[in-house]
Protein backbone atom coordinates (compact mmCIF):
# COMPACT_ATOMS: atom_id res chain seq x y z
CA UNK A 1 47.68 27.10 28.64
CA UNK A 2 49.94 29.83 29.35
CA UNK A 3 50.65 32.18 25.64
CA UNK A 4 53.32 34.73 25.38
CA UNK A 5 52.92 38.06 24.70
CA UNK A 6 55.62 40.65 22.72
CA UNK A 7 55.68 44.06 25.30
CA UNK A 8 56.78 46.94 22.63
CA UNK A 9 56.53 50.70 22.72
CA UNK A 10 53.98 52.53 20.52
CA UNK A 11 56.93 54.39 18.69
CA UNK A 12 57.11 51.10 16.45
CA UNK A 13 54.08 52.41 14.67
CA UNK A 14 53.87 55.03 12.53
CA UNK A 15 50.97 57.90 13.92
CA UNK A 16 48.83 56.87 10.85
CA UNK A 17 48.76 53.41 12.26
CA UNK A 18 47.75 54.71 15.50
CA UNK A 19 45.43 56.66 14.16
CA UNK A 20 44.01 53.61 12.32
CA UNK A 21 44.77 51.33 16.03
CA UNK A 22 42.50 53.49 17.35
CA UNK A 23 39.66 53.75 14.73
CA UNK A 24 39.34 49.67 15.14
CA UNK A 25 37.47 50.22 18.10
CA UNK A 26 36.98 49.39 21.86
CA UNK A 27 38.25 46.13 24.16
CA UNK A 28 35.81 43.49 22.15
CA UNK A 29 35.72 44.87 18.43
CA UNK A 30 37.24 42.73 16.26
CA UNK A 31 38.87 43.93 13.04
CA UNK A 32 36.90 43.31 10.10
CA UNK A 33 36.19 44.87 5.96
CA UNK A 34 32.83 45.43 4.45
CA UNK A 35 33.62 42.24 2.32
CA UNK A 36 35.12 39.35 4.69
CA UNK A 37 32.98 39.49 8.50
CA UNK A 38 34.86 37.46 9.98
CA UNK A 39 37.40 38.32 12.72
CA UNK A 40 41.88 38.22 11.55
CA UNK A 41 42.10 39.74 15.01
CA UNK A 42 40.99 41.40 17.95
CA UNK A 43 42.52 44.70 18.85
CA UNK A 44 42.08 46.01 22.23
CA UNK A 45 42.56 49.90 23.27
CA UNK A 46 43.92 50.87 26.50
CA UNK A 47 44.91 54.28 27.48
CA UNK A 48 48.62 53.95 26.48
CA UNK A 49 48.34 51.88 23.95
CA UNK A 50 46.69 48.73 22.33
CA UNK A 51 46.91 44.92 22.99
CA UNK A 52 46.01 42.76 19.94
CA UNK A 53 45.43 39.05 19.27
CA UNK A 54 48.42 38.15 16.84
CA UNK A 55 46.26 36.93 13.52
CA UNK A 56 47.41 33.90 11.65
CA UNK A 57 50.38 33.89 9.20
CA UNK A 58 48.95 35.25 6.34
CA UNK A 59 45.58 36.07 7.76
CA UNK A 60 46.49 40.03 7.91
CA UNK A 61 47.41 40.19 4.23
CA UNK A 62 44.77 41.58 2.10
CA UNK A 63 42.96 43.33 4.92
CA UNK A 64 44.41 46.82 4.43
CA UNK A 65 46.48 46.66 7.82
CA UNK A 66 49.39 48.80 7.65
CA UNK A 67 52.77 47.22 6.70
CA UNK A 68 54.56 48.63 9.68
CA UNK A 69 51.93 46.62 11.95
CA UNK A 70 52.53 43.80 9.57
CA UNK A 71 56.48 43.67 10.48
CA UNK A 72 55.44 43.80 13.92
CA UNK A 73 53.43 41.09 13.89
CA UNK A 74 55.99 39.20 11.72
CA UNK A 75 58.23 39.77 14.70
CA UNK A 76 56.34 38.94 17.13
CA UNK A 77 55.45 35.30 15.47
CA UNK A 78 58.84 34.19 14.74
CA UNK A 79 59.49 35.16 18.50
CA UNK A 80 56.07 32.84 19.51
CA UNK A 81 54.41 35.65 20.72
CA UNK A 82 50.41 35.13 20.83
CA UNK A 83 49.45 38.40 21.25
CA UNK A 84 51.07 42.42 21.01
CA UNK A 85 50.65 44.62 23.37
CA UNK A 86 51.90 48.56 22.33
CA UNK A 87 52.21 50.64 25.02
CA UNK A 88 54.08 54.03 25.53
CA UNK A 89 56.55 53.18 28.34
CA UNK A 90 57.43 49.86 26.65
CA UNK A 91 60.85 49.69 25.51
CA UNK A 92 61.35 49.67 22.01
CA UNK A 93 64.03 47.05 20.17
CA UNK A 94 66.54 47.63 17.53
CA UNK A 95 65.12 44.79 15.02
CA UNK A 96 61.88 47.27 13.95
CA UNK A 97 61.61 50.25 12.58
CA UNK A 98 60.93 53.74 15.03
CA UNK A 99 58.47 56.47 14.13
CA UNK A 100 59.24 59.59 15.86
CA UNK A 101 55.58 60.89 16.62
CA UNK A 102 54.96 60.40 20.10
């Protein structure tokens, strides 16, 4: 099976949400909380960026994950988009928001 991927700059997150991208971990970690182990999704960090596994609808709510990532991943599901990837040459798209921090 072939899945689609949504290819978006890193300026449609704010720097606390990189900052918080980048705490998540390395290639395998998957995001978890002290309270529910298992995985929403699986964020990935590469050196310009990160690619993530697109959780469920509704799987990211409740997991403290920042609202602009929510929007983004909104986006990215009602485009069919399996999976994000941010990255700092990407173009970025009039539909979401821009955080000038880069």
């Amino acid at each position: 099976m072939i899945k689609s991927f949504l290819d978006l700059s890193t300026a449609h997150v704010s720097k606390a949400t990189a900052d918080w991208l980048d705490a998540q971990g390395g290639l395998a970690a998957a995001y978890r909380t002290d309270t529910d182990r298992a995985p929403a999704f699986t964020i990935g960090s590469t050196p310009y960026g990160w690619f993530i596994s697109l959780p469920a609808a509704g799987a990211d709510q409740g997991r403290g994950v920042p609202e602009d990532l929510r929007k983004v991943f909104d986006y990215a599901r009602r485009h069919n988009a399996f999976y994000v990837l941010f990255d700092q040459a990407a173009d970025s798209i009039d539909d979401l928001e821009t955080f000038e921090w880069i």
